[in-house]
N, C-alpha and C. Protein backbone atom coordinates (compact mmCIF):
# COMPACT_ATOMS: atom_id res chain seq x y z
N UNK A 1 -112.40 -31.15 36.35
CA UNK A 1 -112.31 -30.21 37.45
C UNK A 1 -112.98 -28.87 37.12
N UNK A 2 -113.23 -27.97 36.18
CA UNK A 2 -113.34 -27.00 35.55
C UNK A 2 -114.98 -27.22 35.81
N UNK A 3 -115.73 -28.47 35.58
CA UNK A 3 -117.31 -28.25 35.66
C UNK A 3 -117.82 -28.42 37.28
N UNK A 4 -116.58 -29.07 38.00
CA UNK A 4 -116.78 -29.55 39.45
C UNK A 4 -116.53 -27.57 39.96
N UNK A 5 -115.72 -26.89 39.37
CA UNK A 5 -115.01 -25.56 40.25
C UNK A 5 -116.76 -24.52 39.64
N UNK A 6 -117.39 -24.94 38.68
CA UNK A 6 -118.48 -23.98 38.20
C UNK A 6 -119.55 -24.47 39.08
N UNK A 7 -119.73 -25.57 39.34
CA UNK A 7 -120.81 -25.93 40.38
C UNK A 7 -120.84 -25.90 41.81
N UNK A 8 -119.42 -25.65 41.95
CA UNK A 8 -119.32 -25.19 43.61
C UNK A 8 -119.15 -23.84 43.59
N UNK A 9 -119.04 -22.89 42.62
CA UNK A 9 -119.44 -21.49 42.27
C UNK A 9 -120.60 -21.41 42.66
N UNK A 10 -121.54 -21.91 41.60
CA UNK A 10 -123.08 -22.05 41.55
C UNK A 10 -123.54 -22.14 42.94
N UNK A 11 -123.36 -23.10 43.34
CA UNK A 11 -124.03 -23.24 44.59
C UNK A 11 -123.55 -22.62 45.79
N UNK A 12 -122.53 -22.27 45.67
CA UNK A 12 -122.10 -20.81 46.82
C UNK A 12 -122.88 -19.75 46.30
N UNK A 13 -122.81 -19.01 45.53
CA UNK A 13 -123.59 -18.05 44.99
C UNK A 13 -125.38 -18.21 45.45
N UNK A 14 -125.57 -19.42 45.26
CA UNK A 14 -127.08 -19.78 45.27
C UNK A 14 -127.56 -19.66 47.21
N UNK A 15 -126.25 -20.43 47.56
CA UNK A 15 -126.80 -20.91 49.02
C UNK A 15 -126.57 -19.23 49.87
N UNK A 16 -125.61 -18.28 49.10
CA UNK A 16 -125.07 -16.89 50.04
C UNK A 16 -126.82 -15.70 49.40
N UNK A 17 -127.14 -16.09 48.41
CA UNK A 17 -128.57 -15.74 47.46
C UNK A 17 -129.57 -16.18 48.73
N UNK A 18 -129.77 -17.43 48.84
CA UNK A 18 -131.05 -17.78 49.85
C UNK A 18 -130.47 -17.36 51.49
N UNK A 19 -129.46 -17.14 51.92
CA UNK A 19 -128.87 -16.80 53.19
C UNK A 19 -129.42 -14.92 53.41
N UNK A 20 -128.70 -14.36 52.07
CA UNK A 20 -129.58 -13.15 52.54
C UNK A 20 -130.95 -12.98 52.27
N UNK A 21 -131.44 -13.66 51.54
CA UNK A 21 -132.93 -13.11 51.66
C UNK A 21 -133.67 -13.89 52.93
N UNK A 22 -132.88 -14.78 53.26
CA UNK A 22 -133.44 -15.22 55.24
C UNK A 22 -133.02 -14.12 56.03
N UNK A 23 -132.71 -12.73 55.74
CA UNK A 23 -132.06 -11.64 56.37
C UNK A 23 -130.72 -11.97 57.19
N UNK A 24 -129.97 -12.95 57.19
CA UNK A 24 -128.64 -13.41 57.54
C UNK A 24 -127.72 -12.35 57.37
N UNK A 25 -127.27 -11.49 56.09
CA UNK A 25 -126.53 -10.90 55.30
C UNK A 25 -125.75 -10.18 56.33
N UNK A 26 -125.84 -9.72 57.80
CA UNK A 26 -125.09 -9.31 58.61
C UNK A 26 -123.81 -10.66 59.41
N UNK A 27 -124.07 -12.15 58.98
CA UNK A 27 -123.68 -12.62 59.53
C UNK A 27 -122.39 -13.23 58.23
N UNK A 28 -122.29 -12.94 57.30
CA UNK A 28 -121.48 -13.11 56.06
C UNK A 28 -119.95 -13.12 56.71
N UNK A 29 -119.34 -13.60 56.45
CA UNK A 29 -117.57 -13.71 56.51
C UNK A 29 -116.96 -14.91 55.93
N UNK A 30 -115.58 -15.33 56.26
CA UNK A 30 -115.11 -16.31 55.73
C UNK A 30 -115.61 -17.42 56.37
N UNK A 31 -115.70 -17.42 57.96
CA UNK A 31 -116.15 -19.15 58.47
C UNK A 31 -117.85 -18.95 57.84
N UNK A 32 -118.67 -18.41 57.47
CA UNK A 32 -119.84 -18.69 57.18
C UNK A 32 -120.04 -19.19 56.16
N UNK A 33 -119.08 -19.17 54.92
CA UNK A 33 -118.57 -19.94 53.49
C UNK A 33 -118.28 -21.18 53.83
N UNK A 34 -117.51 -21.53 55.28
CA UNK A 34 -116.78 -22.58 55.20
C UNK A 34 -118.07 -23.77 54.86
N UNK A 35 -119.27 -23.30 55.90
CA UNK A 35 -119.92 -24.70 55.79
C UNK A 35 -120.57 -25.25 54.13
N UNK A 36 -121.51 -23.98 53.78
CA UNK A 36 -121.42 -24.88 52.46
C UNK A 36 -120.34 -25.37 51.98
N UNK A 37 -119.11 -24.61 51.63
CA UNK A 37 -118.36 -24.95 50.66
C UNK A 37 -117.97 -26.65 51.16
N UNK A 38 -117.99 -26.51 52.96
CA UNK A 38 -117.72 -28.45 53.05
C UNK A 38 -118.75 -29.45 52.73
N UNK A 39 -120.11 -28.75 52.51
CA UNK A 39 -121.00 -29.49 51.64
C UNK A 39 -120.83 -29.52 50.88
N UNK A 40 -120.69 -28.59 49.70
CA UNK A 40 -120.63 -29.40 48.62
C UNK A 40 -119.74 -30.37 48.25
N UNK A 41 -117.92 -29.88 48.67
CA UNK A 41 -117.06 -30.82 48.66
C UNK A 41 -117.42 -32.00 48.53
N UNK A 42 -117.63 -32.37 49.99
CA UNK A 42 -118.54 -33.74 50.35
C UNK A 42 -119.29 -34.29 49.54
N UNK A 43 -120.40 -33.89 48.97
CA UNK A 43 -121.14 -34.30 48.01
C UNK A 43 -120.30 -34.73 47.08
N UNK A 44 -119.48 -34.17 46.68
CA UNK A 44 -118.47 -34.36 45.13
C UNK A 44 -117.71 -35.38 45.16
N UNK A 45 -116.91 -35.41 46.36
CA UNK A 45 -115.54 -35.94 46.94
C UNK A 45 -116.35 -36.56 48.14
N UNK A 46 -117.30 -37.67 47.87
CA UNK A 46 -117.41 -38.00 49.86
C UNK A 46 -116.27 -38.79 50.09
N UNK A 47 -116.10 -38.82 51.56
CA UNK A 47 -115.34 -39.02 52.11
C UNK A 47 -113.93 -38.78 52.22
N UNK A 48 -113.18 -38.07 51.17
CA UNK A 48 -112.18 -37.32 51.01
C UNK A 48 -111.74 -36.07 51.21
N UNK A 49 -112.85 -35.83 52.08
CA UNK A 49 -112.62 -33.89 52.43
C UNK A 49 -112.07 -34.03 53.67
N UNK A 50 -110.79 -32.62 54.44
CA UNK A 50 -110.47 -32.62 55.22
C UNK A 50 -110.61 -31.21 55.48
N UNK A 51 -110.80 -30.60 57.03
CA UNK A 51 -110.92 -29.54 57.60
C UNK A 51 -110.05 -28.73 58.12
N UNK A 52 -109.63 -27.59 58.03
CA UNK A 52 -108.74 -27.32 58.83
C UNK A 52 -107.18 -28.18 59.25
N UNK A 53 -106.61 -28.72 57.75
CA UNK A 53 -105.54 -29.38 57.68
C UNK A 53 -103.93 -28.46 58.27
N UNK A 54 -102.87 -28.90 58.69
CA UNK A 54 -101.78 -28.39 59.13
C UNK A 54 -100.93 -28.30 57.93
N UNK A 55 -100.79 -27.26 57.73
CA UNK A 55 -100.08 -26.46 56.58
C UNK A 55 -98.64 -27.65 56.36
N UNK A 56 -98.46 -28.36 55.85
CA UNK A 56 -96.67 -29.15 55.76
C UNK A 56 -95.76 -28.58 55.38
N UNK A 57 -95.36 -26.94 55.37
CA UNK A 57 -94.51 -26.75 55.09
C UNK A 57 -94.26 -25.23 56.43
N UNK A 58 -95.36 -24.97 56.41
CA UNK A 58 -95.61 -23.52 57.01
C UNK A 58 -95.45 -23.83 58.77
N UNK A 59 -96.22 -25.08 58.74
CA UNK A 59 -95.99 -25.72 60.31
C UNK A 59 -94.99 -25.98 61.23
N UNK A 60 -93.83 -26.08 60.71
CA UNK A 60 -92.32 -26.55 61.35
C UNK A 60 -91.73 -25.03 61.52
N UNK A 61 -91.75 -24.10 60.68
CA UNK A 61 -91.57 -22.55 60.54
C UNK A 61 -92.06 -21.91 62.04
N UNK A 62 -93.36 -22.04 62.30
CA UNK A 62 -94.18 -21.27 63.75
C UNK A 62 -93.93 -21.69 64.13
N UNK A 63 -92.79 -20.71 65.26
CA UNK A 63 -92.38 -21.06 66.74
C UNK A 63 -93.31 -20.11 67.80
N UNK A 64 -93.34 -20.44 69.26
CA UNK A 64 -94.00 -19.86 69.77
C UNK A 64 -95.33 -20.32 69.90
N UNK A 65 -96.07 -19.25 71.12
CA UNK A 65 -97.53 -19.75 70.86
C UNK A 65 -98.67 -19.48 69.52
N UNK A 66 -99.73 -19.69 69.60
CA UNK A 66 -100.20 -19.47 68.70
C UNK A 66 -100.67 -20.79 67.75
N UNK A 67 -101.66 -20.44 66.90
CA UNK A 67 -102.11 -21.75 66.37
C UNK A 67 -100.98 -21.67 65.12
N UNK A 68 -100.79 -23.13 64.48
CA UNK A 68 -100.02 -23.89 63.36
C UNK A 68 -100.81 -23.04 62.73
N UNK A 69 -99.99 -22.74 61.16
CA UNK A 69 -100.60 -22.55 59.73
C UNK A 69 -101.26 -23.39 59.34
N UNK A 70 -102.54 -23.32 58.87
CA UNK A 70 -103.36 -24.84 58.31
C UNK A 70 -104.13 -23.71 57.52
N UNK A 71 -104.50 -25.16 56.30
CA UNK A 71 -104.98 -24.81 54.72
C UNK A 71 -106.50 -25.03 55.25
N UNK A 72 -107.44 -24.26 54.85
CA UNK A 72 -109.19 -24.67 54.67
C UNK A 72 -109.51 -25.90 54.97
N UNK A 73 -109.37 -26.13 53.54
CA UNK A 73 -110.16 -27.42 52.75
C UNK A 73 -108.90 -28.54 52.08
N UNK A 74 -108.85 -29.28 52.40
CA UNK A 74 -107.94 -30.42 51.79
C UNK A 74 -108.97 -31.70 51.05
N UNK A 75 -108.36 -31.94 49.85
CA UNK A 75 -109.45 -33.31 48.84
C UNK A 75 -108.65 -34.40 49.33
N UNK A 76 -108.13 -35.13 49.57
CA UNK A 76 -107.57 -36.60 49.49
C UNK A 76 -106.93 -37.20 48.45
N UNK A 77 -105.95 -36.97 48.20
CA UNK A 77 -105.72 -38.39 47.16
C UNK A 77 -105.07 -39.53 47.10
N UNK A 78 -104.30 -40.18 46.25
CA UNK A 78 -103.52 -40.73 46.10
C UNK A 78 -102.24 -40.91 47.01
N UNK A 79 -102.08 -42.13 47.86
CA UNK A 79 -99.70 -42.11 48.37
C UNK A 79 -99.77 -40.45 49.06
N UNK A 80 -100.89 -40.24 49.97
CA UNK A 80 -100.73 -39.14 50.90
C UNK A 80 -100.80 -37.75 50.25
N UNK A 81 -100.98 -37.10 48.99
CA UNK A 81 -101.04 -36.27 48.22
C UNK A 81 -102.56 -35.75 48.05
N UNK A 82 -102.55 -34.73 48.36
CA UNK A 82 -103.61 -33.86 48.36
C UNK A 82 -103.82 -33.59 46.81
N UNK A 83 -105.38 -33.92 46.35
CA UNK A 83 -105.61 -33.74 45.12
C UNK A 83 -106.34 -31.84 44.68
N UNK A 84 -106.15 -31.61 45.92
CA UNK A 84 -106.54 -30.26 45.80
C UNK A 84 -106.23 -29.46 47.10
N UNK A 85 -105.85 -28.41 47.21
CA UNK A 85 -106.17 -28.35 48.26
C UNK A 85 -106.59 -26.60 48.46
N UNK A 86 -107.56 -25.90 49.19
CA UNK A 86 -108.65 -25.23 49.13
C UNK A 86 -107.83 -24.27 50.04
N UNK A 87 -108.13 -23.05 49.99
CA UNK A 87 -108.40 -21.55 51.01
C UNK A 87 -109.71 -20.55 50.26
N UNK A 88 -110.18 -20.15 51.54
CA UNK A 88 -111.54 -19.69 51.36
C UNK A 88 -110.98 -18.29 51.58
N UNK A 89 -111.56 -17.18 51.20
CA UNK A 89 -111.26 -16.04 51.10
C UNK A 89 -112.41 -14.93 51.28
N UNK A 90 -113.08 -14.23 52.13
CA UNK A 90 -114.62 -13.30 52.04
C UNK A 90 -113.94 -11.79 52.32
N UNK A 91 -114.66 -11.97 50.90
CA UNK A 91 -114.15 -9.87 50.31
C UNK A 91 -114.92 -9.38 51.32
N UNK A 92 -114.21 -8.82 51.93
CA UNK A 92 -114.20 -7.89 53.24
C UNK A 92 -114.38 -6.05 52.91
N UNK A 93 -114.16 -5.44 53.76
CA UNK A 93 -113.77 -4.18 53.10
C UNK A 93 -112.53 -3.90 53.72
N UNK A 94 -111.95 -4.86 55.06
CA UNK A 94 -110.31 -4.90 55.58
C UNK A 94 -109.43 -4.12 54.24
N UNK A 95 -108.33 -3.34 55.16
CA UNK A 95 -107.76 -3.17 54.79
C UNK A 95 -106.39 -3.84 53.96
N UNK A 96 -106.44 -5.28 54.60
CA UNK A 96 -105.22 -5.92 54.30
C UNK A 96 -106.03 -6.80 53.23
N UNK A 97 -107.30 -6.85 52.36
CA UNK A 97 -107.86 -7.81 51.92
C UNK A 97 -106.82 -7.96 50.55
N UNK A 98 -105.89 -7.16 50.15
CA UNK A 98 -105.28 -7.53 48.93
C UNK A 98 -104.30 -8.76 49.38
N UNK A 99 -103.58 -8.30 50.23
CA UNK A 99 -102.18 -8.91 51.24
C UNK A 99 -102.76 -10.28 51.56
N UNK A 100 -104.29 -10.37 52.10
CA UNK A 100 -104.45 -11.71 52.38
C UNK A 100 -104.30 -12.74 51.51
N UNK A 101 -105.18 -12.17 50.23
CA UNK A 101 -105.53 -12.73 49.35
C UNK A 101 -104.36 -13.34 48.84
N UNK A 102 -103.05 -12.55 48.28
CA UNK A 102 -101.96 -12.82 47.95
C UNK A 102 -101.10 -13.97 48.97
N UNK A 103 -101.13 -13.99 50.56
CA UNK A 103 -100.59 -14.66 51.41
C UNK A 103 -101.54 -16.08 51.29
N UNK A 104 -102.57 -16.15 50.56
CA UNK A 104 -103.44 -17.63 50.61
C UNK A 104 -102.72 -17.85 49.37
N UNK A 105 -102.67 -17.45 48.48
CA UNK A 105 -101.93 -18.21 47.38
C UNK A 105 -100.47 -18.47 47.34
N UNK A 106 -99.90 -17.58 48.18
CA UNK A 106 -98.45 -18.34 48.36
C UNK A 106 -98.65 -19.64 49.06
N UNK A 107 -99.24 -19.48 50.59
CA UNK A 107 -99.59 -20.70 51.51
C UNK A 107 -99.81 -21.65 50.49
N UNK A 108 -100.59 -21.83 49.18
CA UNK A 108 -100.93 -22.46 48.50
C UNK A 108 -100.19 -23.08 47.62
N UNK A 109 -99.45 -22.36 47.16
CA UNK A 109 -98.42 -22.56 46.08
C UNK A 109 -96.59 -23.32 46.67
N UNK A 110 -96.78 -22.74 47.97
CA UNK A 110 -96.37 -23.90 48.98
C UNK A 110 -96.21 -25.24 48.88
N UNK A 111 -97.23 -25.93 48.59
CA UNK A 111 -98.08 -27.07 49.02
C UNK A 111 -97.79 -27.83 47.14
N UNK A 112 -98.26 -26.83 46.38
CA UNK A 112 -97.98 -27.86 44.71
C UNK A 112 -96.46 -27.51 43.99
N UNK A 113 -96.18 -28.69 44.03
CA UNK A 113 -96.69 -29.91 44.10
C UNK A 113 -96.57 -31.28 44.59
N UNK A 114 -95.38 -30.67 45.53
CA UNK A 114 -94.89 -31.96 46.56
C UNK A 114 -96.20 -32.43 47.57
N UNK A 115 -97.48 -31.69 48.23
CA UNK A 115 -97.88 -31.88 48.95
C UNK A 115 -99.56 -31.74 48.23
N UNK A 116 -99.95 -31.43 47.00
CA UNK A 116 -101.06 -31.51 46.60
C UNK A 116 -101.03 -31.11 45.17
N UNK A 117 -101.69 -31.51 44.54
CA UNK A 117 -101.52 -31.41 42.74
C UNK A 117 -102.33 -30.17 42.15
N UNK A 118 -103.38 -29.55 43.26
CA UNK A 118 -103.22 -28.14 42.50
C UNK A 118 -104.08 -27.59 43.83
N UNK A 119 -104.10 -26.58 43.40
CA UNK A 119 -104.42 -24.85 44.83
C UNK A 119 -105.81 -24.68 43.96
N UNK A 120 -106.23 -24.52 44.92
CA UNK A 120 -107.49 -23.27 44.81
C UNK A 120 -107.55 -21.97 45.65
N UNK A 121 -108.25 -20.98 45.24
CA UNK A 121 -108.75 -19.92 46.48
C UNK A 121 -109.99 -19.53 45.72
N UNK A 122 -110.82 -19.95 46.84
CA UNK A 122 -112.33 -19.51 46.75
C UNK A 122 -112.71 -18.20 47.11
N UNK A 123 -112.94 -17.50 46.74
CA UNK A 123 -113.05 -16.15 46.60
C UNK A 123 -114.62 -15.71 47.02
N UNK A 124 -115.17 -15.46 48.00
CA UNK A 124 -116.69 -15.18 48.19
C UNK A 124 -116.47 -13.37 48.55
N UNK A 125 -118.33 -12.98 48.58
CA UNK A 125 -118.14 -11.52 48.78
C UNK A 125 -118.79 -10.97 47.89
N UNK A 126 -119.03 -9.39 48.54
CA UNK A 126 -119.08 -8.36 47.19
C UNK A 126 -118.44 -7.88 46.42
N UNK A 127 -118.16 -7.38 45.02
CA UNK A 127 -117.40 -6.75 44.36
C UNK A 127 -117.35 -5.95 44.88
N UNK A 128 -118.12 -4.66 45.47
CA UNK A 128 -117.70 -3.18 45.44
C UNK A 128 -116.92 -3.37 46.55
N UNK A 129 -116.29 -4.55 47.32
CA UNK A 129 -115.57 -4.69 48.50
C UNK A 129 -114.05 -4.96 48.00
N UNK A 130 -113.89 -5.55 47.07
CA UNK A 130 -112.79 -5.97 45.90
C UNK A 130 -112.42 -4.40 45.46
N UNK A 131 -113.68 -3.77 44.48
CA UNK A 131 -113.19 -2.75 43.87
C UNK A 131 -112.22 -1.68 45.03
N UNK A 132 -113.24 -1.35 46.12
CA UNK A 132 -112.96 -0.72 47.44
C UNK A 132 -111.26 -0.96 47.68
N UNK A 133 -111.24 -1.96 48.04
CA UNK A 133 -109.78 -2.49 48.65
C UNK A 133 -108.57 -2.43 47.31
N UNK A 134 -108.65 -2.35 46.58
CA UNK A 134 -107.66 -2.21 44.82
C UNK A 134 -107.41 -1.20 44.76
N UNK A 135 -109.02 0.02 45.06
CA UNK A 135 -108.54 1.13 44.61
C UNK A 135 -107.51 1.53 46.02
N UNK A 136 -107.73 1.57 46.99
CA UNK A 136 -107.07 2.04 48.14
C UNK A 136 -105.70 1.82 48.16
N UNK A 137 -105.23 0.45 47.45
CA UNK A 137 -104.34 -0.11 46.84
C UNK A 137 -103.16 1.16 45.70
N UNK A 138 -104.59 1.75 44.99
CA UNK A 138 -104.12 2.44 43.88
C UNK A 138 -103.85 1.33 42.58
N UNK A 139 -103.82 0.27 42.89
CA UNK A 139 -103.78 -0.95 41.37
C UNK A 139 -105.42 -0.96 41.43
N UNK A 140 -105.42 -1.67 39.95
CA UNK A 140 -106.50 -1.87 39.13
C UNK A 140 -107.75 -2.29 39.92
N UNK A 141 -108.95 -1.87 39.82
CA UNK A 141 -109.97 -2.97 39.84
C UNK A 141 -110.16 -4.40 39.25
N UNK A 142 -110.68 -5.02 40.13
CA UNK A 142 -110.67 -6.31 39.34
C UNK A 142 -111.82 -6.65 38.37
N UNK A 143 -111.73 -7.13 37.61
CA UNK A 143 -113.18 -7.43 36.26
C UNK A 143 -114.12 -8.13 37.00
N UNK A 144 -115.60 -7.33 36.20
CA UNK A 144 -116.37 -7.59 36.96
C UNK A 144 -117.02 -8.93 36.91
N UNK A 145 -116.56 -9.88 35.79
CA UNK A 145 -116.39 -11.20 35.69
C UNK A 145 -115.31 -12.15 35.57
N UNK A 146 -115.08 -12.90 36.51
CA UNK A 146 -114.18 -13.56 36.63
C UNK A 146 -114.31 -14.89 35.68
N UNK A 147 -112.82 -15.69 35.13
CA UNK A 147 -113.46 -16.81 34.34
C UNK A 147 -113.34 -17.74 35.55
């Protein structure tokens, strides 16, 4: 998993690299991540990727109108068990970008390990949008390399 999570780095990085120099760079957010990131999935995992899955724990909770809680990206696995399951995240300069960030990994942490064997959060964006939103925070900046 560790060389599969560096190559879907890579190639987000690469495909958001050739997006702005097509002068795109105004059109950047979280659904504009979504599509590569379901390419590459796909490529990795064919036929085991799911879209816009209904959160199983968060879903029975929302009453009222409004859409269900649902996770990104779901992998497939095994006896109904999600072998991964994904939230995409684009460093914004929002104010709530710490709060989100933190509310995708609970949503996440939710889910392992009755409902999927491990979380991700894909993290796209600029740093000085990270640094921006921490300091406003008053907690730390985050390093400027992540492992």
């Amino acid at each position: 998993m560790p060389n599969t999570i560096a190559k879907i780095a890579e190639g987000l990085a690469a495909w958001l690299k050739f997006e702005k120099r097509c002068g795109r760079e105004p059109l950047f957010g979280e659904s504009y991540v979504a599509y590569p990131l379901g390419q590459l999935l796909q490529y990795r995992y064919p036929g085991r990727i799911f879209a816009e899955l209904k959160h199983p724990v968060l879903t029975s909770t929302k009453m009222g109108r409004g859409r269900k809680p649902r996770i990104d990206f779901g992998i497939m696995g095994d006896a109904g068990i999600l072998d991964l399951a994904i939230e995409t995240k684009w460093a914004s300069q929002s104010p709530t970008l710490l709060r989100d960030i933190v509310r995708d990994v609970v949503r996440l942490d939710l889910m392992v390990p009755t409902y999927a064997r491990r979380g991700m959060v894909v993290l796209a964006g600029k740093t000085r949008n990270l640094n921006h939103s921490s300091k406003a925070r008053g907690s730390q900046a985050p390093p400027n390399s992540l492992p």
